[in-house]
Protein backbone atom coordinates (compact mmCIF):
# COMPACT_ATOMS: atom_id res chain seq x y z
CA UNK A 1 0.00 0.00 0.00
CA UNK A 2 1.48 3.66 -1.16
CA UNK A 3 1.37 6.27 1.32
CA UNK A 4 -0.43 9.23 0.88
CA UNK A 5 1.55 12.45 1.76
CA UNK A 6 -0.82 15.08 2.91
CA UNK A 7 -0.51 19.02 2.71
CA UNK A 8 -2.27 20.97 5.75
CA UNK A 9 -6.26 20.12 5.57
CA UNK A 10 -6.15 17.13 3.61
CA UNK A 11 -7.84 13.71 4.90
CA UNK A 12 -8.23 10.08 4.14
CA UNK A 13 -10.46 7.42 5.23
CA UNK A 14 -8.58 4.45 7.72
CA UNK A 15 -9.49 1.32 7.42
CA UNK A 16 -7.10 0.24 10.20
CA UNK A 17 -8.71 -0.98 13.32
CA UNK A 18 -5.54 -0.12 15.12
CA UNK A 19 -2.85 2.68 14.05
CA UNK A 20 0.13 4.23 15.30
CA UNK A 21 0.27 8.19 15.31
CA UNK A 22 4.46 9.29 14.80
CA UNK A 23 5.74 12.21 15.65
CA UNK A 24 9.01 12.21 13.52
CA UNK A 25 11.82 15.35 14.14
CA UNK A 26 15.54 14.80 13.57
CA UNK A 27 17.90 15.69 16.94
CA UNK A 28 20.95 17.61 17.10
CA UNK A 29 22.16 20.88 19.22
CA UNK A 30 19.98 23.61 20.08
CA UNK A 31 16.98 21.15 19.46
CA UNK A 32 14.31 21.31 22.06
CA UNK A 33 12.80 18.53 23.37
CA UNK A 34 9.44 17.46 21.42
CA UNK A 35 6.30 15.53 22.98
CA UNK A 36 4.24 13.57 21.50
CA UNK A 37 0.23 13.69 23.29
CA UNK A 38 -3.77 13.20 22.76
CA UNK A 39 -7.08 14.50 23.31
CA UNK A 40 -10.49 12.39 23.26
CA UNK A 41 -13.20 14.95 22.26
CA UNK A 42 -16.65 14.89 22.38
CA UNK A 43 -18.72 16.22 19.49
CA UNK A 44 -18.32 19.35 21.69
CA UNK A 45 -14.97 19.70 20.85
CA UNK A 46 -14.08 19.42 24.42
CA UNK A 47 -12.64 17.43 27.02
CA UNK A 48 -14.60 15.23 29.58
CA UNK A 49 -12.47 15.70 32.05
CA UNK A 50 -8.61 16.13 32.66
CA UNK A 51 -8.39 11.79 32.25
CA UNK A 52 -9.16 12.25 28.54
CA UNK A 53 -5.55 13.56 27.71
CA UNK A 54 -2.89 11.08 27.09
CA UNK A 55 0.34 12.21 27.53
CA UNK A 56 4.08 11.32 29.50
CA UNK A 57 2.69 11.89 32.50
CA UNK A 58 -1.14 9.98 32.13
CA UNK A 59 0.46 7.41 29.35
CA UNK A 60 -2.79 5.51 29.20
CA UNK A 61 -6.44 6.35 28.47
CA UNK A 62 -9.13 4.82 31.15
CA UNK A 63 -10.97 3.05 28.37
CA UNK A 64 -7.61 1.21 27.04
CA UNK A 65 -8.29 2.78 23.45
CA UNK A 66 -5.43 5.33 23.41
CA UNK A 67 -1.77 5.03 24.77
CA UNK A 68 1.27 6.53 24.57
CA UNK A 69 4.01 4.87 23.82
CA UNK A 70 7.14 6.71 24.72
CA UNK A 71 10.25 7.93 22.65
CA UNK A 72 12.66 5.92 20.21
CA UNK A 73 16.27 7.13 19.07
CA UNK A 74 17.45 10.41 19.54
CA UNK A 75 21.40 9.18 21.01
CA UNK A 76 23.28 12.06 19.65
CA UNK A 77 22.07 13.64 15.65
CA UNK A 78 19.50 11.64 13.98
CA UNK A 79 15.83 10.72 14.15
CA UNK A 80 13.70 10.83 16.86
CA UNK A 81 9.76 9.19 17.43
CA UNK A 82 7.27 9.42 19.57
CA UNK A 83 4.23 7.97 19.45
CA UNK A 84 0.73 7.64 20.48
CA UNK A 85 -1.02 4.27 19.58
CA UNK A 86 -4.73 4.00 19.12
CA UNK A 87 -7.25 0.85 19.10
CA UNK A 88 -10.41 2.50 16.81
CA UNK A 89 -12.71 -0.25 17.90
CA UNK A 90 -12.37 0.74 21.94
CA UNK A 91 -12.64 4.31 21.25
CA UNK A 92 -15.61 4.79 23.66
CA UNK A 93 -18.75 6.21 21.65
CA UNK A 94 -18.96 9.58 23.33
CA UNK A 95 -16.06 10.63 22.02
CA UNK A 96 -16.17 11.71 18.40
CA UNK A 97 -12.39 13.04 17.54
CA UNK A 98 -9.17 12.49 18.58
CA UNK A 99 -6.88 15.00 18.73
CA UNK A 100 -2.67 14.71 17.82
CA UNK A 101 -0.68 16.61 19.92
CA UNK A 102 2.74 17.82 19.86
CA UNK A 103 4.92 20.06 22.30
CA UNK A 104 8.70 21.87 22.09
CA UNK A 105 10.28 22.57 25.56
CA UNK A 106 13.43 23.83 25.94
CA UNK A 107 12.30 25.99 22.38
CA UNK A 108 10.03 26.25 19.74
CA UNK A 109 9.35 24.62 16.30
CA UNK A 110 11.41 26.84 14.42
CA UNK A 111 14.68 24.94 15.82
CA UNK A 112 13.12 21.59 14.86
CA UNK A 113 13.60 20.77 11.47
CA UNK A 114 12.77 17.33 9.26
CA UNK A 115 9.25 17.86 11.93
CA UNK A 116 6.85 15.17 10.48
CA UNK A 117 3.13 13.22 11.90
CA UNK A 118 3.30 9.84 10.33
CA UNK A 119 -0.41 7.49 10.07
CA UNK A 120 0.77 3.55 10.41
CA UNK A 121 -1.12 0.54 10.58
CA UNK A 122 -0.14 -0.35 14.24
CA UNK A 123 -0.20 -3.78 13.35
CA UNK A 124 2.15 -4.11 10.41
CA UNK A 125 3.69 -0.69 10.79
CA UNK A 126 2.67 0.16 6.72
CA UNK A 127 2.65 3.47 6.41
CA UNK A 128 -0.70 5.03 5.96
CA UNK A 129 0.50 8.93 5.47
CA UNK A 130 2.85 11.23 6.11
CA UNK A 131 1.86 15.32 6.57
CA UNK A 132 5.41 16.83 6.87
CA UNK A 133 5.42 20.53 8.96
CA UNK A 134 6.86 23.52 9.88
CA UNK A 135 6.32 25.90 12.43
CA UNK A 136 7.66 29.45 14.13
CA UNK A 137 7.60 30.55 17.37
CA UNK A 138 5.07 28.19 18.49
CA UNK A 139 5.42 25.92 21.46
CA UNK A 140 2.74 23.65 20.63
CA UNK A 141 0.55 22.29 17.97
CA UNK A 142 -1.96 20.02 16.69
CA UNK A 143 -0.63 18.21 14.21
CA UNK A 144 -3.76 15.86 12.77
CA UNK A 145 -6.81 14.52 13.92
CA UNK A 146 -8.66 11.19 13.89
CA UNK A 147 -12.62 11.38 13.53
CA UNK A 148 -15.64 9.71 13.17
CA UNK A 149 -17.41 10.63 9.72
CA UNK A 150 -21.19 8.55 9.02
CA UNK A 151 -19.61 5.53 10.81
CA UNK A 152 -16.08 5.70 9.46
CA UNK A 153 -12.90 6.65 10.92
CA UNK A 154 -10.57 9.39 9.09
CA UNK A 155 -7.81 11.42 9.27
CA UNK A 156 -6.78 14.80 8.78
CA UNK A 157 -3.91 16.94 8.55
CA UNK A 158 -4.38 19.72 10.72
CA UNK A 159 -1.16 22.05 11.71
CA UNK A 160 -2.15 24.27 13.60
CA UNK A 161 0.11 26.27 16.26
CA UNK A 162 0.26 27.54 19.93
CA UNK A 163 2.46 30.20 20.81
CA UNK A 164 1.22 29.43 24.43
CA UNK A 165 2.71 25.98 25.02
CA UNK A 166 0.95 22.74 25.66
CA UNK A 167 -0.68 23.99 28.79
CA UNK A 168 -2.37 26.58 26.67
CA UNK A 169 -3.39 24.24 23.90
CA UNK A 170 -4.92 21.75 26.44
CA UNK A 171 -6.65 24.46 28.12
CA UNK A 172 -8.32 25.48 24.88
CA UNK A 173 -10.46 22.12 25.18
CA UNK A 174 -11.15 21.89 28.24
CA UNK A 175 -8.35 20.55 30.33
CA UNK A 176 -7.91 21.58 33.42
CA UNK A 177 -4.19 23.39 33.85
CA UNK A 178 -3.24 25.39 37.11
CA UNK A 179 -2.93 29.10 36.73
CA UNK A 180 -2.82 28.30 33.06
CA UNK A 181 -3.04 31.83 31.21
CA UNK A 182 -6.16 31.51 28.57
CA UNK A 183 -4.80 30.95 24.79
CA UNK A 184 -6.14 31.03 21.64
CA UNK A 185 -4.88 29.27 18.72
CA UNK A 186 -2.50 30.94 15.98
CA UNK A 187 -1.24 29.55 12.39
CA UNK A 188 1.71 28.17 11.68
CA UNK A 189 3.55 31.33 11.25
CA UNK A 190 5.79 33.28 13.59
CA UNK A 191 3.95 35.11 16.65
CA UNK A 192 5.08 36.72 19.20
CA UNK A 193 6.36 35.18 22.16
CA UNK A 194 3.80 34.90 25.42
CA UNK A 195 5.03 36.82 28.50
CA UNK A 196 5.56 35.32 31.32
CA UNK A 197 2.40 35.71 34.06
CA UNK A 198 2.58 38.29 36.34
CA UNK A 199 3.57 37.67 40.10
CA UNK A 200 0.13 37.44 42.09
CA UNK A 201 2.57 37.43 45.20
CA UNK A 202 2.34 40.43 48.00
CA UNK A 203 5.55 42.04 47.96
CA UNK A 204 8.42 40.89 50.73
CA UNK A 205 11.73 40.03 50.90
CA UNK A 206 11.27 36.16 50.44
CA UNK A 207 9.62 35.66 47.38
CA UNK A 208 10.28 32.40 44.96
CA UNK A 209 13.68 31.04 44.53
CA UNK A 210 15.23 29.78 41.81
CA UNK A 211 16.42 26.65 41.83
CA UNK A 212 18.68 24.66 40.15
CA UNK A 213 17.32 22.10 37.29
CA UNK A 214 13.96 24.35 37.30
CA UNK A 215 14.90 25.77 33.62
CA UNK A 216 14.92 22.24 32.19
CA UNK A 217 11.10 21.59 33.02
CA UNK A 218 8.37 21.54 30.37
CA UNK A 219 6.96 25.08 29.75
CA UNK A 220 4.00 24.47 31.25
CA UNK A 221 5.22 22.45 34.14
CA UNK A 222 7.63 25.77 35.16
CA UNK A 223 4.65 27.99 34.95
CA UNK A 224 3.06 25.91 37.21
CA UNK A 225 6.08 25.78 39.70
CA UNK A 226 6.55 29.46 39.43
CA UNK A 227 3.38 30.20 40.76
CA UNK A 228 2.99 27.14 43.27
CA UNK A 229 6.23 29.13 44.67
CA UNK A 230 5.14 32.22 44.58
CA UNK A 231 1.95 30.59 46.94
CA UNK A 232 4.25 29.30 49.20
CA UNK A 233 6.47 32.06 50.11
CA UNK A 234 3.08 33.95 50.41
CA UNK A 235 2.13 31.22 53.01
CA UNK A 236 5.12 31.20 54.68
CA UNK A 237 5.15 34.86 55.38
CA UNK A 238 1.62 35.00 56.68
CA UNK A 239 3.30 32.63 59.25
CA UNK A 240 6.31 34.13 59.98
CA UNK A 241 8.67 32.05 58.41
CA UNK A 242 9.86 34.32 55.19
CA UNK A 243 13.22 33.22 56.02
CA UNK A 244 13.13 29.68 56.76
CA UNK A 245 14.93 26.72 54.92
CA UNK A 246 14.55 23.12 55.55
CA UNK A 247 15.08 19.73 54.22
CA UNK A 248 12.12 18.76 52.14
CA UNK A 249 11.27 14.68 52.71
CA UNK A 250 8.19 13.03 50.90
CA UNK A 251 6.59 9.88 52.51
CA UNK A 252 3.76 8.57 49.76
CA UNK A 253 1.56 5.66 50.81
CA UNK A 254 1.73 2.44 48.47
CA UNK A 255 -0.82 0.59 50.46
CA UNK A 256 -4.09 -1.45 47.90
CA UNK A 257 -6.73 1.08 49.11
CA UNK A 258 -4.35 3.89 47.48
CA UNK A 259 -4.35 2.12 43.91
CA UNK A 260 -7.33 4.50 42.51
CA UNK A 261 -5.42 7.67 43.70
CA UNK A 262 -2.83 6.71 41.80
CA UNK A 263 -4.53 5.34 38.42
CA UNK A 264 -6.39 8.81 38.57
CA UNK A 265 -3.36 11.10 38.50
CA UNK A 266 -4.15 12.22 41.88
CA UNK A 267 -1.13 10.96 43.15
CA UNK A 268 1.03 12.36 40.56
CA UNK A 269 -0.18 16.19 40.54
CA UNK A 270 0.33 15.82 44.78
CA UNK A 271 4.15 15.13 43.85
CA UNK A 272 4.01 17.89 41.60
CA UNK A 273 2.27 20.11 43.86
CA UNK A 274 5.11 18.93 47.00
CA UNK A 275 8.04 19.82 43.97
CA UNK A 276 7.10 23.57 44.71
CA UNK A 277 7.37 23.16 48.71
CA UNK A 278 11.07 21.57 48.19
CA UNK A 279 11.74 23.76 45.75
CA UNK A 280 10.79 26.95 48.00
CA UNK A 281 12.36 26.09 51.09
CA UNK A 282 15.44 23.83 50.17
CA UNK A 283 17.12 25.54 46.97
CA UNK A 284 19.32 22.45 46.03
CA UNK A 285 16.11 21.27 44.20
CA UNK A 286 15.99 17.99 45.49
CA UNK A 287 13.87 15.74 47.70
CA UNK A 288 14.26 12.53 49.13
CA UNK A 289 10.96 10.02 48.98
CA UNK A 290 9.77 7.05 50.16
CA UNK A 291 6.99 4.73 49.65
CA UNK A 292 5.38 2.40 51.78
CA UNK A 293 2.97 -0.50 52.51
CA UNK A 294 3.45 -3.93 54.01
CA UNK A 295 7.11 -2.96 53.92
CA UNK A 296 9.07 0.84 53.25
CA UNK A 297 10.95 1.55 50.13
CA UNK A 298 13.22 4.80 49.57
CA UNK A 299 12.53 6.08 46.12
CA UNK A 300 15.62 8.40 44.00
CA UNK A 301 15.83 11.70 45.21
CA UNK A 302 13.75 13.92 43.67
CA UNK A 303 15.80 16.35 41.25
CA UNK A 304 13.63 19.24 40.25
CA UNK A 305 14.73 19.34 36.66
CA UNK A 306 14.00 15.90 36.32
CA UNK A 307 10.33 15.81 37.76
CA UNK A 308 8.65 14.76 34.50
CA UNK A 309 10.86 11.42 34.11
CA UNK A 310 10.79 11.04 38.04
CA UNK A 311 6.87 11.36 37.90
CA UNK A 312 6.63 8.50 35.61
CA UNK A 313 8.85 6.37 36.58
CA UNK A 314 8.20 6.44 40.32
CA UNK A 315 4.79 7.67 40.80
CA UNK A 316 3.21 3.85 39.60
CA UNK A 317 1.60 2.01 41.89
CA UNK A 318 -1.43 2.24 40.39
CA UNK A 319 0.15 0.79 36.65
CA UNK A 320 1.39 -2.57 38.05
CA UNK A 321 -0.57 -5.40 39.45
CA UNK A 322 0.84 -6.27 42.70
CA UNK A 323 0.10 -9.67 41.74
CA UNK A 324 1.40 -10.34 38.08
CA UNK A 325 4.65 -12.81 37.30
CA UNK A 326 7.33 -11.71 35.85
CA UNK A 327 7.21 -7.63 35.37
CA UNK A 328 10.34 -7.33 37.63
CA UNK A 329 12.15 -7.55 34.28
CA UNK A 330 10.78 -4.95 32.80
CA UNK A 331 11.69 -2.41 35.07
CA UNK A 332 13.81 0.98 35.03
CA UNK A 333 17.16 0.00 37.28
CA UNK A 334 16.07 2.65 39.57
CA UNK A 335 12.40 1.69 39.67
CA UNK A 336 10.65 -0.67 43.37
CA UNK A 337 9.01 -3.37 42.49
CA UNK A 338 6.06 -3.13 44.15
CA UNK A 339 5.47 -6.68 44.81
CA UNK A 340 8.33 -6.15 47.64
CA UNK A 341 6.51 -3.44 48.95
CA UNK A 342 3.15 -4.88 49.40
CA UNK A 343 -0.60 -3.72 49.75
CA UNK A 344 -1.05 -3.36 53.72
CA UNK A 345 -0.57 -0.08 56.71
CA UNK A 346 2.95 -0.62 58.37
CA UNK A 347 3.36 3.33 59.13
CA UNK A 348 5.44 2.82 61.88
CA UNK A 349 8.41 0.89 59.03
CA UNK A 350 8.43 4.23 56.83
CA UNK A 351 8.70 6.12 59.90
CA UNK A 352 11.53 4.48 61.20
CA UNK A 353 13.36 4.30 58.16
CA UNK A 354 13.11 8.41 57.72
CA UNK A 355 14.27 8.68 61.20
CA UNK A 356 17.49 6.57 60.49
CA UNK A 357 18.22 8.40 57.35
CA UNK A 358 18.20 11.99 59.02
CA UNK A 359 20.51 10.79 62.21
CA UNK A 360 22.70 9.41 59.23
CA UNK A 361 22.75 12.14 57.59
CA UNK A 362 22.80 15.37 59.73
CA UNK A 363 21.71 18.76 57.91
CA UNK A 364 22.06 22.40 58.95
CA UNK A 365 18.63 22.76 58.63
CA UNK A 366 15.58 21.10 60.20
CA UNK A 367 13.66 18.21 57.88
CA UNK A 368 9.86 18.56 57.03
CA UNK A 369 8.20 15.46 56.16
CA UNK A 370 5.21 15.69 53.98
CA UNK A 371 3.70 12.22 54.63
CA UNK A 372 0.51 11.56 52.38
CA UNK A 373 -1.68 8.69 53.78
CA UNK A 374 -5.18 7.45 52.58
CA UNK A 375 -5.59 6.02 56.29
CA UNK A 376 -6.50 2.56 57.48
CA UNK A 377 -4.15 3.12 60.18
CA UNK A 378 -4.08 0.20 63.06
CA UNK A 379 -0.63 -0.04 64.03
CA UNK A 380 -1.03 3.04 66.42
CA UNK A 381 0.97 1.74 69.57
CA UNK A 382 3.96 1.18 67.57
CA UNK A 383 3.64 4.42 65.42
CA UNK A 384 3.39 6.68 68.75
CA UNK A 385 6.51 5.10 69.91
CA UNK A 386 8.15 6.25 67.21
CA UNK A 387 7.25 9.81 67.04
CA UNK A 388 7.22 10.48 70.50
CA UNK A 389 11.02 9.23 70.09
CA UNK A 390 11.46 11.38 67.68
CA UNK A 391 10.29 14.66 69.38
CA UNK A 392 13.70 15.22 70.13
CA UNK A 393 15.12 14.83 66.45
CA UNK A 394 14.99 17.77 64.00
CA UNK A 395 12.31 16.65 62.04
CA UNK A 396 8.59 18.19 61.67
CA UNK A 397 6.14 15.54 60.94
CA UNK A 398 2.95 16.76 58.56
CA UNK A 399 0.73 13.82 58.15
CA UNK A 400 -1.82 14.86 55.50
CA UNK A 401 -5.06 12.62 54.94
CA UNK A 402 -6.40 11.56 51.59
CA UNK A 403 -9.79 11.26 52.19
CA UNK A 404 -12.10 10.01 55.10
CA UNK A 405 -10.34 6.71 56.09
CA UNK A 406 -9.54 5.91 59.86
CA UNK A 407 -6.32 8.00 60.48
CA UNK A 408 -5.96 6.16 64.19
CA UNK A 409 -3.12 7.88 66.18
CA UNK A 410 -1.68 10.42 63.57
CA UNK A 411 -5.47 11.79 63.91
CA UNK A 412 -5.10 12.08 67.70
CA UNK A 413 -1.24 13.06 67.91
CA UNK A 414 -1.76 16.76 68.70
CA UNK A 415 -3.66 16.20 71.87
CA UNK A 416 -0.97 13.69 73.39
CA UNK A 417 0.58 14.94 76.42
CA UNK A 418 3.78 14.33 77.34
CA UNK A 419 6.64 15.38 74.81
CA UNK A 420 8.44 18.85 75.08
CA UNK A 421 7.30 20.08 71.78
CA UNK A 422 4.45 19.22 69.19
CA UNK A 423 6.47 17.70 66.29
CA UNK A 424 3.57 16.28 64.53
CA UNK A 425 0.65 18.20 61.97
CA UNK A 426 -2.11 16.66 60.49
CA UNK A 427 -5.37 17.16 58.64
CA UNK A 428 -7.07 15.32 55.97
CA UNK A 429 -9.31 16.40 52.75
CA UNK A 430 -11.65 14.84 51.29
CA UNK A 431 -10.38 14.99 48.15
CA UNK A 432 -7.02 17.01 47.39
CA UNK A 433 -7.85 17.72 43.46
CA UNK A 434 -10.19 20.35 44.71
CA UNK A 435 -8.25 22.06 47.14
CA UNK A 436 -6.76 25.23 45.95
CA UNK A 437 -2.83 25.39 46.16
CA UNK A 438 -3.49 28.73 48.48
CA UNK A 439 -5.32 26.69 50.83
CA UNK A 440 -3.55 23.42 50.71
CA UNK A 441 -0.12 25.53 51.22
CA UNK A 442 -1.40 27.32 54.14
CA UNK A 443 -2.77 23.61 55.49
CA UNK A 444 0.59 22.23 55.16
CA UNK A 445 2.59 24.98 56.59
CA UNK A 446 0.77 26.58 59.63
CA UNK A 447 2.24 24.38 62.46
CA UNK A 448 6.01 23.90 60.90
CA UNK A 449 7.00 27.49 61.59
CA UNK A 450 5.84 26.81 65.62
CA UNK A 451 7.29 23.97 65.65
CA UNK A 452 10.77 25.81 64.21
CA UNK A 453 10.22 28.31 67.13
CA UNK A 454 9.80 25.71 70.32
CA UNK A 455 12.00 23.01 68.96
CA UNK A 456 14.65 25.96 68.93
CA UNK A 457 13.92 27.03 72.52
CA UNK A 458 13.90 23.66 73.24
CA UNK A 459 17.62 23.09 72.09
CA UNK A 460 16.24 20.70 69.58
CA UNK A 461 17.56 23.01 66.73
């Protein structure tokens, strides 16, 4: 079968029932990175909700129908793909058009040259066609589009830029992008850059701080951080604590109840969300994690500039079956395999294990531990022993609940008598999507900066 090469516009009918969407760009210096993503669109030309783009960080649609595949090549100057894969006959029947995605970060589309969106039979990889593409200044386009037409699936060639990045191009249907400015779609010809958003911060003498790896994150991803910062200097001033620094530890619960958190990308925008309070207070821009269930795991540190890749290789309990053979081969040298870790509450393990790492390894500054738990807490004898042992360690304990579970002792903590300070904070939501990064910064933050106070009275610090 020929392929057809398309100009901007053109379509075709597929007869494929499963095809393979390329983006094609060659590498070299000065080349910015380039994305490959998808939208499922109703007739609406909208989003159902934020699930129904696939991308790096959500590489698999709910309904199985559309996936993304991930990169090939690109070691040193030559050819690059990525790809997004699609199964026609699962597409669900609310959604009517499929959107092809692409994103630059690090640039724009004018520094990527031999840019092409390449239609294969998924199954025999025959090429079905080939729309080759150039762009300006834009950050962002859609490159094609698969849709339904009187019972038929087709495709068109589309190219059409975004000057705004991918956060505005997903905003314009629908998705759901923090602080994202509004955008409106532009050709493919050069436009003027976006400015950057303006600071909604007060003004005071602690406002965000750059930190290191932060201008190697996705466009959209630094906007994102830039602001989250800007919220949590603002929070830490209205307490007081302009000034402080600390060590930055996240604890992230691994245990079965917590598998829908993390199929629904709640789990991964919390990380995200927990980047900005490292990045804020502890300007090396990393953080150590752990995860936890039956047993505790320590996860890579945290680099800032390397949150996308650290968010999908490490935020995925919810893409493994504890109970499948055999994946341990497949995984990333630095991934857990989360058989080890297990699927029950053993709060006290995690705790202990953070404990041992700060003794080992003394810092100048005190540690916060942001501990995210969906409850089912029973081992409460053993987890009080443990942080009433540590009241006299340099570590401020912020338990924070993921929904309405039974939160045992970590619930009950603050009303303990009987330690020289209060080195434990917690609360719980009922779900954290909806929570404003205002209010969830001011949540996480009001009782560190007292505790910074007492424990240093206290001789702790």
């Amino acid at each position: 079968m020929t392929a057809t090469s398309l100009t901007k516009g053109a379509n075709l009918a597929v007869d494929s029932p499963t095809v393979r969407v390329e983006l094609v760009w060659s590498t070299g210096p000065g080349v910015p990175e380039v994305d490959a993503s998808a939208l499922l669109l109703t007739p609406a030309g909208r989003v159902r909700d934020d699930a129904d783009f696939v991308f790096y960080n959500q590489p698999r649609h709910a309904s199985g129908a559309v996936r993304h595949t991930g990169k090939q090549g690109g070691s040193g100057a030559g050819v690059t793909t990525d790809a997004v894969e699609v199964d026609l006959r699962s597409v669900e029947p609310a959604v009517d058009r499929i959107v092809l995605c692409a994103s630059a970060d690090g640039g724009t589309f004018g520094q990527v040259s031999g840019l092409s969106l390449r239609l294969l039979d998924a199954g025999s990889r025959t090429e079905l066609a080939r729309f080759d593409m150039a762009a300006g200044t834009e950050t962002a386009l859609v490159g094609g589009e698969l849709y339904r037409r009187q019972g038929q699936w087709k495709f068109r060639a589309v190219g059409q830029g975004y000057a705004s990045g991918l956060a505005g191009l997903a905003t314009d249907f629908g998705i759901t992008v923090d602080d994202a400015p509004p955008a409106s779609p532009a050709p493919l010809s050069p436009t003027a850059p976006t400015a950057p958003p303006p600071s909604s911060a007060p003004p005071g003498p602690a406002g965000p701080r750059l930190t290191k790896g932060e201008e190697r994150l996705p466009v959209d991803m630094r906007k994102r951080l830039s602001l989250r910062k800007e919220q949590v200097a603002v929070s830490l001033r209205k307490h007081g604590a302009a000034d402080v620094t600390a060590r930055v530890v996240l604890v992230l619960d691994a245990s079965g109840s917590m598998s829908f958190l993390y199929s629904k990308g709640v789990v991964t925008d919390v990380v995200e969300r927990m980047a900005a309070v490292a990045a804020q207070l502890d300007d090396d821009g990393e953080m150590q994690a752990w995860t936890f269930a039956s047993n505790p795991a320590r996860l890579p540190d945290l680099r800032l500039g390397d949150l996308p890749e650290w968010l999908r290789l490490h935020v995925r309990v919810g893409e493994i079956s504890l109970f499948r053979r055999g994946r341990k081969k497949g995984l990333h040298p630095d991934q857990v395999d989360m058989r080890a870790v297990g699927i029950q509450n053993e709060e006290q393990k995690v705790i202990a294990e953070v404990r041992a790492f700060v003794r080992d390894n003394p810092a100048s500054a005190p540690t916060l531990v942001l501990f995210f738990s969906d409850g089912g807490v029973y081992r409460n004898a053993e987890i009080e022993r443990e942080l009433r042992e540590a009241v006299e360690e340099p570590v401020f304990w912020q338990f924070v609940g993921l929904g309405r579970s039974d939160y045992g002792v970590l619930e009950r903590f603050d009303t303990l008598p009987g330690r020289r300070v209060d080195n434990v904070g917690f609360f719980a939501v009922d779900d954290i999507s909806t929570v404003p990064d205002a209010e969830l910064y001011d949540r996480l933050l009001s009782e560190f900066p007292s505790w910074i106070t007492a424990a240093g009275r206290a001789g702790i610090l």
